[in-house]
N, C-alpha and C. Protein backbone atom coordinates (compact mmCIF):
# COMPACT_ATOMS: atom_id res chain seq x y z
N UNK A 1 113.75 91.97 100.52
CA UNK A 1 113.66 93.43 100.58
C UNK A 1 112.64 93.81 101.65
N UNK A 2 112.67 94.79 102.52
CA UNK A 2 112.08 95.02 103.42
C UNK A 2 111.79 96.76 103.77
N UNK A 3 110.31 97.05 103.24
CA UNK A 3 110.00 98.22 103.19
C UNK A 3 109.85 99.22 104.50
N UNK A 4 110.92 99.85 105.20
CA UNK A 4 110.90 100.08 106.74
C UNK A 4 109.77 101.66 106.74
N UNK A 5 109.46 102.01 105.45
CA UNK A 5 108.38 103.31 105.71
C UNK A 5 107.71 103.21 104.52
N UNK A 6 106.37 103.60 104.72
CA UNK A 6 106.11 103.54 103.49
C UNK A 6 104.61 104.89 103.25
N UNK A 7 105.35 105.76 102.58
CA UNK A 7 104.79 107.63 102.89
C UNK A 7 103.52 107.44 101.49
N UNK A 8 102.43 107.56 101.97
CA UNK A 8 101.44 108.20 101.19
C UNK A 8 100.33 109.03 100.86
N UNK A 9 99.97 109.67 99.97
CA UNK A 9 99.16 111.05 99.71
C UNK A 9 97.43 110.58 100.16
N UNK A 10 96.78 111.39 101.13
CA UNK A 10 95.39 111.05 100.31
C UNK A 10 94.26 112.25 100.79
N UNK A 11 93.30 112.45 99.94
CA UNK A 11 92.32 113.61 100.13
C UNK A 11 90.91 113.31 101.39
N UNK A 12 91.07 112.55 101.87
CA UNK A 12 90.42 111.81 103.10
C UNK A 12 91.25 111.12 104.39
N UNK A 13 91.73 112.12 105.03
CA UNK A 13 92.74 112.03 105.97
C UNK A 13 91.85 111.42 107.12
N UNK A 14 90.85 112.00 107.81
CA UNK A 14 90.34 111.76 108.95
C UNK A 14 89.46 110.73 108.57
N UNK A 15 89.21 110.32 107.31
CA UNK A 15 87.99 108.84 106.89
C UNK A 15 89.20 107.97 107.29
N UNK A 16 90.14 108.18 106.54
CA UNK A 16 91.30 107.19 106.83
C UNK A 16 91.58 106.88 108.19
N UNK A 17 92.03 107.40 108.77
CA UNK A 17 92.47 107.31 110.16
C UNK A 17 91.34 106.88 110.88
N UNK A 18 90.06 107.43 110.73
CA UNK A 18 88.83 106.46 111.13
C UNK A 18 88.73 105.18 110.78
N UNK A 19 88.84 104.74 109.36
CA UNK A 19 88.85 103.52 109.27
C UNK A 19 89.83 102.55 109.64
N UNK A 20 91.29 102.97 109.77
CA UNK A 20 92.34 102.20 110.15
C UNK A 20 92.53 101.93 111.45
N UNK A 21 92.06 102.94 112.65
CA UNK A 21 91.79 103.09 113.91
C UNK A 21 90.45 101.95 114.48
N UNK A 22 89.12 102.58 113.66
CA UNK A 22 88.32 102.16 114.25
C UNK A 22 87.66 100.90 113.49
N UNK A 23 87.79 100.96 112.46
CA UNK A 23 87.20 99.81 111.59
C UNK A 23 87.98 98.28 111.85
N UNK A 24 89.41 98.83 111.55
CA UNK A 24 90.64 97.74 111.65
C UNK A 24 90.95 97.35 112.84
N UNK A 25 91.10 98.18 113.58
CA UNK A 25 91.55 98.01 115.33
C UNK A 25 92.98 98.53 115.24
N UNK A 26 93.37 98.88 114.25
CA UNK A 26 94.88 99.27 114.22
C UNK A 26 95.39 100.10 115.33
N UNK A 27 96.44 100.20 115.75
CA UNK A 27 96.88 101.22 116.82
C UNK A 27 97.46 101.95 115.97
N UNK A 28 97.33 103.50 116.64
CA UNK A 28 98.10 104.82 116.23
C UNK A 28 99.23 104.67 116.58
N UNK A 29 100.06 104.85 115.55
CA UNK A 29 101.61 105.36 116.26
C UNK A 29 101.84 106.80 116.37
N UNK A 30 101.44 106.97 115.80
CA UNK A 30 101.45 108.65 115.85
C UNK A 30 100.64 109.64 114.93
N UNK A 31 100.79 111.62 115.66
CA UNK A 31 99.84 111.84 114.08
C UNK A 31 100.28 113.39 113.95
N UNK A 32 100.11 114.02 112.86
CA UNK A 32 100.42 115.70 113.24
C UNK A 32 99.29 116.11 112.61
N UNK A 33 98.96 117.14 112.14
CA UNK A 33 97.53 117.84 111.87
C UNK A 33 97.34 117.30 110.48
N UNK A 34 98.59 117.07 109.66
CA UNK A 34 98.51 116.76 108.69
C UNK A 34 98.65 115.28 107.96
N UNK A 35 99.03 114.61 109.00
CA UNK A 35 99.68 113.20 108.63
C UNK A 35 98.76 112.09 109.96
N UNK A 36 98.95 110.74 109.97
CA UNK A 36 98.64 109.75 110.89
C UNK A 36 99.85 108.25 110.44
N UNK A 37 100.54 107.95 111.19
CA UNK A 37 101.36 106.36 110.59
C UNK A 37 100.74 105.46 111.78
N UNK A 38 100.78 104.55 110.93
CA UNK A 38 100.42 103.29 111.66
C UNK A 38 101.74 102.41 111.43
N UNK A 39 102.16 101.42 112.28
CA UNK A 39 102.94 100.48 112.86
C UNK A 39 102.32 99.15 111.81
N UNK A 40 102.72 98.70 111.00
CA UNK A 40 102.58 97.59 110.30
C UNK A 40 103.82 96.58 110.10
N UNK A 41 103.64 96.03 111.60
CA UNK A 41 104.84 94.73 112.06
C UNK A 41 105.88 95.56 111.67
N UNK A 42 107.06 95.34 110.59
CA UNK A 42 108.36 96.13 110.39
C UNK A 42 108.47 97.26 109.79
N UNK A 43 107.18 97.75 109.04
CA UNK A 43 106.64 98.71 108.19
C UNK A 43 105.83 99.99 109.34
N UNK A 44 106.49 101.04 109.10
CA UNK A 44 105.80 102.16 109.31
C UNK A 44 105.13 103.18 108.20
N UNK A 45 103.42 102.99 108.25
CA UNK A 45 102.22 103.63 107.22
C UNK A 45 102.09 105.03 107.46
N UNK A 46 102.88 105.77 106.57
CA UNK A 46 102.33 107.30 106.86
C UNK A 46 101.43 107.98 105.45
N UNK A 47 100.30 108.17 105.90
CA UNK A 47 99.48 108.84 105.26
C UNK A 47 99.41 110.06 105.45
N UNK A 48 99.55 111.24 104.50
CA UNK A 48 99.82 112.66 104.44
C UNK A 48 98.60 112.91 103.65
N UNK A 49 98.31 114.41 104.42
CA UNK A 49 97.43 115.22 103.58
C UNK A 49 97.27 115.61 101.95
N UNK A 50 96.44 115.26 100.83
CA UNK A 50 96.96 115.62 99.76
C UNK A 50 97.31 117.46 99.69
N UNK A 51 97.88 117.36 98.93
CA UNK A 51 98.65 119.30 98.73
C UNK A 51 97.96 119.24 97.54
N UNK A 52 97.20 118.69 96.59
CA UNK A 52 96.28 118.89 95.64
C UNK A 52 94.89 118.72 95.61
N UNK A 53 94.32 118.96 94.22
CA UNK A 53 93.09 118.62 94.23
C UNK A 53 92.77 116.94 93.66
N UNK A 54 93.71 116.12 93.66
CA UNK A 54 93.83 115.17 93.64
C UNK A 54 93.13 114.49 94.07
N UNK A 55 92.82 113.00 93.98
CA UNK A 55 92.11 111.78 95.03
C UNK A 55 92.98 110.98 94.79
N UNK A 56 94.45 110.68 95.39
CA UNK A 56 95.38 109.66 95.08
C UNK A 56 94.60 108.40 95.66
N UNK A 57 95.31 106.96 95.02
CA UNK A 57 95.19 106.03 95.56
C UNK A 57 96.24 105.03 95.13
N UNK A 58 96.53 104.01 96.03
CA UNK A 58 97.28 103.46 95.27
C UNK A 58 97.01 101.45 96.19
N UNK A 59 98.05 100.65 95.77
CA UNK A 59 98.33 99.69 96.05
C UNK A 59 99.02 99.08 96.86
N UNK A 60 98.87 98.23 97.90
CA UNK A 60 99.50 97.79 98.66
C UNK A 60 99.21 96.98 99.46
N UNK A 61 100.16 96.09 99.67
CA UNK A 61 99.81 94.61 100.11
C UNK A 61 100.38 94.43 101.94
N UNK A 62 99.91 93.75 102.82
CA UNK A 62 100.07 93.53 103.89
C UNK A 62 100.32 91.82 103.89
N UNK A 63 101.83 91.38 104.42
CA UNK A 63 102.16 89.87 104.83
C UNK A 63 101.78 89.68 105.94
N UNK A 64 101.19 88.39 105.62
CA UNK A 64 100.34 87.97 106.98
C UNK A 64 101.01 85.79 107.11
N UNK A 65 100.97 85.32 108.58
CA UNK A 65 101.57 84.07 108.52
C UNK A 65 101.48 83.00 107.54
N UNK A 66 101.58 82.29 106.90
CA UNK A 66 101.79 81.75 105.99
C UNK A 66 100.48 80.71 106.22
N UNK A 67 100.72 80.38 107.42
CA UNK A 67 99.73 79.46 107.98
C UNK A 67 98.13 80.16 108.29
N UNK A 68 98.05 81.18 108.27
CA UNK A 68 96.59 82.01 108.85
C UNK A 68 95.55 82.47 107.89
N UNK A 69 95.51 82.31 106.80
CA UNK A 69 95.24 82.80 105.47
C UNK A 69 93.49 82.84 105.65
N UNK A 70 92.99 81.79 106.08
CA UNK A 70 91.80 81.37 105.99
C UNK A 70 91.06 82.25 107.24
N UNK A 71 92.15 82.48 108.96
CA UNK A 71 91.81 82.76 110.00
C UNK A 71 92.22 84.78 109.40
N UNK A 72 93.08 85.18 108.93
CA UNK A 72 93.02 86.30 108.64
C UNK A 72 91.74 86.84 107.39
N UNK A 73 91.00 85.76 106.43
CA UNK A 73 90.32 86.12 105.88
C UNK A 73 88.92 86.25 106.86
N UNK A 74 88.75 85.70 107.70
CA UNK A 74 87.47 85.55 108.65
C UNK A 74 87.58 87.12 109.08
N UNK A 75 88.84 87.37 109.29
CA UNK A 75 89.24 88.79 110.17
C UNK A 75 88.65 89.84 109.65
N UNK A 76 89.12 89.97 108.60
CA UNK A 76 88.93 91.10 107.19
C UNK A 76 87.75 91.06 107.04
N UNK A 77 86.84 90.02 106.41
CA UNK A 77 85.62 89.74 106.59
C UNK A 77 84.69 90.29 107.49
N UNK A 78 85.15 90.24 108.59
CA UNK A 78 84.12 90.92 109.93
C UNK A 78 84.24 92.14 109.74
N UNK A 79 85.01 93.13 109.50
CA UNK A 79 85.32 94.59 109.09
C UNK A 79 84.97 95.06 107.99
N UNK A 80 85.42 94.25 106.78
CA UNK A 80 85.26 95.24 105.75
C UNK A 80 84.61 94.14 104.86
N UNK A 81 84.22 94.98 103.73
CA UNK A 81 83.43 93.70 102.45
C UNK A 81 84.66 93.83 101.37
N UNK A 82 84.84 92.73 101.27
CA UNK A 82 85.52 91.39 100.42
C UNK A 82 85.56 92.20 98.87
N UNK A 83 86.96 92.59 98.23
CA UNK A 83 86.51 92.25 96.67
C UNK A 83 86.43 91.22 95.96
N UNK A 84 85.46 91.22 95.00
CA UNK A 84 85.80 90.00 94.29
C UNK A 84 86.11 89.97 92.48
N UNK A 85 86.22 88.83 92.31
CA UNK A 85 86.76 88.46 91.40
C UNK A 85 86.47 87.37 90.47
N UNK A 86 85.64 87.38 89.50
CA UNK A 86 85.01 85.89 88.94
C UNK A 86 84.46 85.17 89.95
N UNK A 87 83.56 85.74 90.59
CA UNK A 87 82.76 85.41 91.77
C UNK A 87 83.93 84.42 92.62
N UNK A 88 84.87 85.01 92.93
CA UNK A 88 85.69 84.71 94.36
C UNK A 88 86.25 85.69 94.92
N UNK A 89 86.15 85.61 96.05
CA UNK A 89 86.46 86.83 96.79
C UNK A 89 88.10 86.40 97.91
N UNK A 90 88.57 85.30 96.77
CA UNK A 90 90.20 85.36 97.48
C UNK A 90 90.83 84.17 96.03
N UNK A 91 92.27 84.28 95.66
CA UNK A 91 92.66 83.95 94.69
C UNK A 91 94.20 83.21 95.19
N UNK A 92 94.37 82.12 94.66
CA UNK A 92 95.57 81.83 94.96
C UNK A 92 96.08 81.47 93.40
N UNK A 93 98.00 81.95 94.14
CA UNK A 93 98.53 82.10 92.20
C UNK A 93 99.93 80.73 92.78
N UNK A 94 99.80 79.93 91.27
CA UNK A 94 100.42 79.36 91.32
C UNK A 94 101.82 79.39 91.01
N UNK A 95 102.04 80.61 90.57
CA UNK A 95 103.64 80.98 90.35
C UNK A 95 104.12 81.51 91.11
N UNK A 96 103.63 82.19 92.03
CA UNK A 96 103.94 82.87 93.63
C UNK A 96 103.32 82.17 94.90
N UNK A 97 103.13 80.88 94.53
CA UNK A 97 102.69 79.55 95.92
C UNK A 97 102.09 80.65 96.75
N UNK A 98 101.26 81.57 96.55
CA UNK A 98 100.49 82.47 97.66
C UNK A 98 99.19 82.80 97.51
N UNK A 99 98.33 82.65 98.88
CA UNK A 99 96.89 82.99 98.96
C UNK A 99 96.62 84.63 99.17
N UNK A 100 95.94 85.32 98.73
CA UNK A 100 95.36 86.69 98.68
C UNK A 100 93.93 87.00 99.21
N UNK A 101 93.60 87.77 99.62
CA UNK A 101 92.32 88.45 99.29
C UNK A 101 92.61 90.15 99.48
N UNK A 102 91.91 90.43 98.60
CA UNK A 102 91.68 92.36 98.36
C UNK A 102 90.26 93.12 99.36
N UNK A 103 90.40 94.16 100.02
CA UNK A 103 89.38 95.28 99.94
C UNK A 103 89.91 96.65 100.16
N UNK A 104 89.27 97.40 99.84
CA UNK A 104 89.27 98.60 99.54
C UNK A 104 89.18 99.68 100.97
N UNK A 105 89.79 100.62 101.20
CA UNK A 105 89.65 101.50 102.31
C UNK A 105 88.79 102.76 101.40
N UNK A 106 88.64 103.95 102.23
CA UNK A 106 87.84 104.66 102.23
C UNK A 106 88.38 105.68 100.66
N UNK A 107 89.42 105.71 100.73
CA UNK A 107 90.20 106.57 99.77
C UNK A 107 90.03 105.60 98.13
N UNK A 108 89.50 104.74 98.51
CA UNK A 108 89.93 103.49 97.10
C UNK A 108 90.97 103.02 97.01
N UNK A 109 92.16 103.36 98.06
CA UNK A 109 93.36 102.03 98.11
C UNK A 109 92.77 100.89 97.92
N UNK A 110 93.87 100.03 97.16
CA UNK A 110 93.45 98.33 97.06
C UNK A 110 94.44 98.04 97.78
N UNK A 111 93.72 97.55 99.08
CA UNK A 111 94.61 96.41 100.01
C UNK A 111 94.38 95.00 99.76
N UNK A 112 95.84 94.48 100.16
CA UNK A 112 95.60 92.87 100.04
C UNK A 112 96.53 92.35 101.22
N UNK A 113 95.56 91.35 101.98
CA UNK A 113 96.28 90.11 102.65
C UNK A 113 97.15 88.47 102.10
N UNK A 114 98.14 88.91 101.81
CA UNK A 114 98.83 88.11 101.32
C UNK A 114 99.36 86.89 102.18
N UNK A 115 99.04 85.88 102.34
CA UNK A 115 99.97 84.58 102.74
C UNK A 115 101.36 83.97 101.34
N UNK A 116 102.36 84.48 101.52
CA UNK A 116 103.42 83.73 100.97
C UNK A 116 103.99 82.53 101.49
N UNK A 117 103.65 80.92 100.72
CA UNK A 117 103.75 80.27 101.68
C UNK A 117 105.17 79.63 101.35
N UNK A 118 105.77 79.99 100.51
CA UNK A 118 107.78 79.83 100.50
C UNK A 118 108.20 80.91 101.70
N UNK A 119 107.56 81.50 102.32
CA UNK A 119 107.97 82.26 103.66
C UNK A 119 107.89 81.49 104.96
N UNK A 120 108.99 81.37 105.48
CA UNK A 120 108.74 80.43 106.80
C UNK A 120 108.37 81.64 108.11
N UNK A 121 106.90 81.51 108.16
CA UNK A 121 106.72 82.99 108.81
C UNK A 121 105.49 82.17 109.68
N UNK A 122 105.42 81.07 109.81
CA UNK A 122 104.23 80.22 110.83
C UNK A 122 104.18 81.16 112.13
N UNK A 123 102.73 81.06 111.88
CA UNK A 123 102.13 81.40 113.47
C UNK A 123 101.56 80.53 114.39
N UNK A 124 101.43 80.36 116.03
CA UNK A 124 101.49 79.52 116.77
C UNK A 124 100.24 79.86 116.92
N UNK A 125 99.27 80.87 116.92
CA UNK A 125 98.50 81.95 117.44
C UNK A 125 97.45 82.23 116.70
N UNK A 126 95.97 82.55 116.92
CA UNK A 126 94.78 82.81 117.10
C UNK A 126 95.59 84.19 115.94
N UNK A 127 95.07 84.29 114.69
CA UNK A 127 95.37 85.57 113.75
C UNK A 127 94.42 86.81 114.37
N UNK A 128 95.65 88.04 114.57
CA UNK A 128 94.58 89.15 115.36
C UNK A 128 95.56 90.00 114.12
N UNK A 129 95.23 91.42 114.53
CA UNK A 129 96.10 92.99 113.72
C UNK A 129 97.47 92.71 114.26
N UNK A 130 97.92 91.83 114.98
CA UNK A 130 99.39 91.92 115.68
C UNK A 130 99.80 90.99 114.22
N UNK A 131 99.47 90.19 113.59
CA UNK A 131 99.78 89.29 113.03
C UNK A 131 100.26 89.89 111.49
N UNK A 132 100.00 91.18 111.27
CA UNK A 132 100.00 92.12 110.23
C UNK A 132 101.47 92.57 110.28
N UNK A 133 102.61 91.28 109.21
CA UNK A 133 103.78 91.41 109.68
C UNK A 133 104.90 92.63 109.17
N UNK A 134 104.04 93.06 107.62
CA UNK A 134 104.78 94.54 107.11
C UNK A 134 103.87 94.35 105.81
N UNK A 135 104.51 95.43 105.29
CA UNK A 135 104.39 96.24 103.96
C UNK A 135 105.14 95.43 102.89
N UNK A 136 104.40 94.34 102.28
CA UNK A 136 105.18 93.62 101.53
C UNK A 136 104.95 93.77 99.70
N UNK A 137 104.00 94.59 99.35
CA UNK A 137 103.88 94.75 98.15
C UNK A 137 103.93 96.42 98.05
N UNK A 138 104.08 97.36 97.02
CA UNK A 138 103.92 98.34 96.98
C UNK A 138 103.87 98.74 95.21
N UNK A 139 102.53 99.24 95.32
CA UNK A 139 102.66 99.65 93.57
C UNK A 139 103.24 101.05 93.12
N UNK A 140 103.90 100.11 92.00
CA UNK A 140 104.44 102.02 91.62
C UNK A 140 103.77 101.80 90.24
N UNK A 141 103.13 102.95 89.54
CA UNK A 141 102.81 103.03 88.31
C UNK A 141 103.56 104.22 87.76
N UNK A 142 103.71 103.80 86.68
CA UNK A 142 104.89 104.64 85.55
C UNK A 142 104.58 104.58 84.13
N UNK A 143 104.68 105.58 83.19
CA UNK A 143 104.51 105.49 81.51
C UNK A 143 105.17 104.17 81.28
N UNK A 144 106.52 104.05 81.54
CA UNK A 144 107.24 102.94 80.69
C UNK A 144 108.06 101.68 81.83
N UNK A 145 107.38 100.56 81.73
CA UNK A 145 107.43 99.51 82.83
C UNK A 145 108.77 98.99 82.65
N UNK A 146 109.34 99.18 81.72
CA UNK A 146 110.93 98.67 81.88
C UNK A 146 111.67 99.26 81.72
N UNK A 147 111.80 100.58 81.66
CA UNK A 147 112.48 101.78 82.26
C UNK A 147 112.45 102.00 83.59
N UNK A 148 111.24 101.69 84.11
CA UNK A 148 110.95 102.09 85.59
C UNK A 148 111.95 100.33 86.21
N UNK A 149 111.53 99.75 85.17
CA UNK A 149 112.34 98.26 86.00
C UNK A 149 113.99 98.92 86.12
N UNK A 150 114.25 98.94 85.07
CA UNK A 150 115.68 99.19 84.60
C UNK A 150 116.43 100.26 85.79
N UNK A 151 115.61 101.42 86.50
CA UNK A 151 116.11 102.17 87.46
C UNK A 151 116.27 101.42 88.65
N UNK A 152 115.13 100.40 88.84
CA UNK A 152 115.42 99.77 90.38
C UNK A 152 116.00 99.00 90.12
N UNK A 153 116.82 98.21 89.38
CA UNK A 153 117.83 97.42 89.36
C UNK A 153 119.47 98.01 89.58
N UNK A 154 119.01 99.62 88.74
CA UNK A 154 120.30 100.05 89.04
C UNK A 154 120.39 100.58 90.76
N UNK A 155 119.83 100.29 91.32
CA UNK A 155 119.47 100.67 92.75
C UNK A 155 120.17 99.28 93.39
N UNK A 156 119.71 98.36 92.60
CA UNK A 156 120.33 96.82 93.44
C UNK A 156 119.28 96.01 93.74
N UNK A 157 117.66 96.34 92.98
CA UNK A 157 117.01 95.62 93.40
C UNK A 157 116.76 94.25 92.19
N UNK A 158 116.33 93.36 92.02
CA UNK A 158 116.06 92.38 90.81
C UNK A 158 114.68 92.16 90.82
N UNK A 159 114.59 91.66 89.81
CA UNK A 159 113.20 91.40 89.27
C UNK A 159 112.67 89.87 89.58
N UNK A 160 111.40 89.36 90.03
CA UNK A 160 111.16 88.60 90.63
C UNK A 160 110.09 87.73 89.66
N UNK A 161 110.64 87.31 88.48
CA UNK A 161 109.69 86.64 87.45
C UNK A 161 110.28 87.32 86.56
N UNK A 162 109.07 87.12 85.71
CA UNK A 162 108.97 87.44 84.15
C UNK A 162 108.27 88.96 84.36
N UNK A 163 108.88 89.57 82.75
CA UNK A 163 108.12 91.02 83.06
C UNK A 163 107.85 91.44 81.91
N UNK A 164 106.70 92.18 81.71
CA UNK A 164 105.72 92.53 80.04
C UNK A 164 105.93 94.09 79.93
N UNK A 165 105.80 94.32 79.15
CA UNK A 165 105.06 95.81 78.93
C UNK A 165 104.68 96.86 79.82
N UNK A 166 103.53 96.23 80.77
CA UNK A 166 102.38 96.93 81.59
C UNK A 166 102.42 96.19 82.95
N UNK A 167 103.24 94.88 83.05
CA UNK A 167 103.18 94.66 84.43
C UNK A 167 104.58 93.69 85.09
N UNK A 168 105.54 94.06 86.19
CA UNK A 168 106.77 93.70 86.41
C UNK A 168 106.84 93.46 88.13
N UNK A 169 107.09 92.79 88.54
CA UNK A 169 107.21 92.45 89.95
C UNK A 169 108.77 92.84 90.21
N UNK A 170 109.49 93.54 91.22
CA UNK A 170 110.82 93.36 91.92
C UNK A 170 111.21 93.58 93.31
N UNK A 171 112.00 92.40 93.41
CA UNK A 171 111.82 92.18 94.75
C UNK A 171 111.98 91.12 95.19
N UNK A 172 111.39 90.51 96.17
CA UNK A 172 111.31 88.88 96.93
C UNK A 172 109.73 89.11 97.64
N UNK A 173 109.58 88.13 97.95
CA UNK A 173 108.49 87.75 98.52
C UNK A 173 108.15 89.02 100.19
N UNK A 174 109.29 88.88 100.51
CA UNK A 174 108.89 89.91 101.88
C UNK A 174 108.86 91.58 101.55
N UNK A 175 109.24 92.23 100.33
CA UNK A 175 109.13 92.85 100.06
C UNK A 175 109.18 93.05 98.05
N UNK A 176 108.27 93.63 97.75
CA UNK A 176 107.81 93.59 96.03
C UNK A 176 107.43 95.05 95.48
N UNK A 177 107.82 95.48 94.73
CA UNK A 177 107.20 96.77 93.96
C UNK A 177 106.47 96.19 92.65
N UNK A 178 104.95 96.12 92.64
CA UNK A 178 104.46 96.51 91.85
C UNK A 178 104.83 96.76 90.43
N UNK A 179 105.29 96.87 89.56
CA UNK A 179 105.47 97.70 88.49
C UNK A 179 104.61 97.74 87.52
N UNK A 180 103.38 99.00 87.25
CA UNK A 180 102.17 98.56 86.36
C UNK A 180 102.34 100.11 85.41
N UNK A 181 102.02 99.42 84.44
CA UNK A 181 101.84 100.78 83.48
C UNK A 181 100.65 101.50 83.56
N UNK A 182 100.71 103.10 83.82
CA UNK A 182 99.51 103.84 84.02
C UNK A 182 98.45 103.29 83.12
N UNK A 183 97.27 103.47 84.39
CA UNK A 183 96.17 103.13 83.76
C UNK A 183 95.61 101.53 83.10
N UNK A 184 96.84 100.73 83.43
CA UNK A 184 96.55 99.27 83.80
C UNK A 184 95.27 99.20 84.88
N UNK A 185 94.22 98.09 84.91
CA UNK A 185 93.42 97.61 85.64
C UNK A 185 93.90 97.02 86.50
N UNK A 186 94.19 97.80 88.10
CA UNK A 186 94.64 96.65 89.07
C UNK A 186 93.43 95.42 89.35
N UNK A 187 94.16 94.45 89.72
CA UNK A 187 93.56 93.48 89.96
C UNK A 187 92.72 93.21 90.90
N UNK A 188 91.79 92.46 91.14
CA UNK A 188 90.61 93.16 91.87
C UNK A 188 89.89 93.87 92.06
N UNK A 189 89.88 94.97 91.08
CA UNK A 189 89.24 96.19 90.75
C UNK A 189 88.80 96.77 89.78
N UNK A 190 88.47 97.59 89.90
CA UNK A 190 87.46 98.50 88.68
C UNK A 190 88.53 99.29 88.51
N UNK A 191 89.34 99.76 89.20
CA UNK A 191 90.24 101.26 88.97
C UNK A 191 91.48 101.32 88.06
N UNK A 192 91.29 102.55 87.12
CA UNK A 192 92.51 102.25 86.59
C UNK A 192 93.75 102.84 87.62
N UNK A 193 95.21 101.96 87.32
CA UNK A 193 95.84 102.78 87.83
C UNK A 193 96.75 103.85 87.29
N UNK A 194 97.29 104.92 88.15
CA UNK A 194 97.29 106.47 88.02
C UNK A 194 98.77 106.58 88.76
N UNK A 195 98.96 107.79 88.48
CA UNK A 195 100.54 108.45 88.88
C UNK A 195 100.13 109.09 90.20
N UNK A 196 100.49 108.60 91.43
CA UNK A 196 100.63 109.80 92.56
C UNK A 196 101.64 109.92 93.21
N UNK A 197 102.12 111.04 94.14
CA UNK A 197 102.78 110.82 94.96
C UNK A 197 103.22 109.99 96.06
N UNK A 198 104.35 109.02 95.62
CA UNK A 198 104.69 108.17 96.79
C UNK A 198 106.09 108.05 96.95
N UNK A 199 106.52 107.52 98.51
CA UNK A 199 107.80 107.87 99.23
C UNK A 199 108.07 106.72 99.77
N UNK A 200 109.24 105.43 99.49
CA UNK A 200 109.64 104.63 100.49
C UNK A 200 110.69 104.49 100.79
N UNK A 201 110.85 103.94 101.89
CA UNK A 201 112.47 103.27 102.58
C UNK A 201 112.71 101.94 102.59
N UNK A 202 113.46 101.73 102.20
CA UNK A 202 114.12 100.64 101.80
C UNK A 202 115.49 100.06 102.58
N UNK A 203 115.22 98.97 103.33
CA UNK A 203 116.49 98.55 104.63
C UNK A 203 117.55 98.29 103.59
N UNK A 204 118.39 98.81 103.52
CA UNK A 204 120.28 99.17 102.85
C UNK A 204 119.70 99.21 102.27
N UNK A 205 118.95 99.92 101.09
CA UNK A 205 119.23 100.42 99.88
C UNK A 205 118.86 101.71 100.13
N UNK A 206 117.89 102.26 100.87
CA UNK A 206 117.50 104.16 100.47
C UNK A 206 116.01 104.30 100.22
N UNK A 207 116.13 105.75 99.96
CA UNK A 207 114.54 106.28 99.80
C UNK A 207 114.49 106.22 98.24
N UNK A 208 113.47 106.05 97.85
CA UNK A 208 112.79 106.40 96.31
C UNK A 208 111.51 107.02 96.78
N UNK A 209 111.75 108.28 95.44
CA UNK A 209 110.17 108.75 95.62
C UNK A 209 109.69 109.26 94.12
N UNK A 210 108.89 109.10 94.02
CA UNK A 210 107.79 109.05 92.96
C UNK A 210 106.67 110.52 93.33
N UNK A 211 106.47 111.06 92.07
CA UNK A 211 105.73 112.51 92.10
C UNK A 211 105.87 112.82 92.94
């Protein structure tokens, strides 16, 4: 599955765009008074002004070479500070053969650099922001986690594991939704998670949008 846009709310527009610009090195793709997207390898990031009194935030993961994990954590490292986790500040899961690490942008998004290493996605190359190949995780939070499963299947998407109550993966490895029940503790974090407005595209299947 492959997330070709991926639209989100937040009440710190110009922190954002400062930090993704200047902190990250990211290039602008574009911006209007109200919005800024960034170019994330096959994924286009649009961040919109909130229309409330809101502080949305949400989840989302960035695929990076399978092989670079250690050279993209040095990266992240030089920019931003590391979350951690049972005093480690990167986690590898053995049911998804993949290395992680989390930090936080200005809004309290939880980002993560993901290496999936069942992805044949090797790099030849010195890991820079070019190496930032898309939008491969995306959280959606919802009251009821297998209702919310049960709709994206009728969409055509499947479920990628096992799935509980409060937390459901669907998808494949190059692209994943999240599925967490409001107010679940994302991982790596202090925050609970919350309902906001979010918008994606999806290559042959369509848009879904949420609040």
């Amino acid at each position: 599955m492959i997330f070709e846009e991926v639209r989100l709310s937040t009440a710190r527009l110009e922190d954002m765009k400062h930090f993704y610009i200047h902190r990250l090195g990211l290039g602008l793709f574009e911006e209007t008074e109200d919005t800024f997207t960034l170019q994330i390898g096959l994924t286009k990031m649009i961040f919109m002004q909130s229309e409330t009194d809101q502080h949305p935030f949400y989840h989302f993961a960035w695929l990076i070479p399978t092989n670079r994990f250690q050279e993209a954590k040095a990266w992240a490292a030089a920019r931003v500070r590391l979350s951690w986790h049972e005093e480690q500040d990167q986690t590898y899961s053995t049911n998804w053969d993949s290395h992680s690490l989390y930090f936080e942008d200005p809004a309290g998004n939880i980002l993560e650099l993901i290496a999936h290493h069942t992805v044949h996605n090797e790099s030849d190359r010195p890991f820079s922001e070019k190496d930032l190949l898309q939008v491969c995780e995306v959280g959606l939070v919802t009251e009821d986690v297998r209702s919310a499963v049960q709709e994206l299947e009728q969409m055509g998407l499947k479920r990628w594991g096992e799935i509980s109550d409060t937390f459901a993966p669907v998808g494949d490895a190059n692209g994943l939704f999240i599925v967490v029940k409001k107010e679940r503790i994302w991982f790596f974090s202090e925050q609970k998670s919350n309902i906001y407005p979010i918008e994606v595209s999806i290559r042959d299947v369509g848009k879904l949008r949420i609040g």
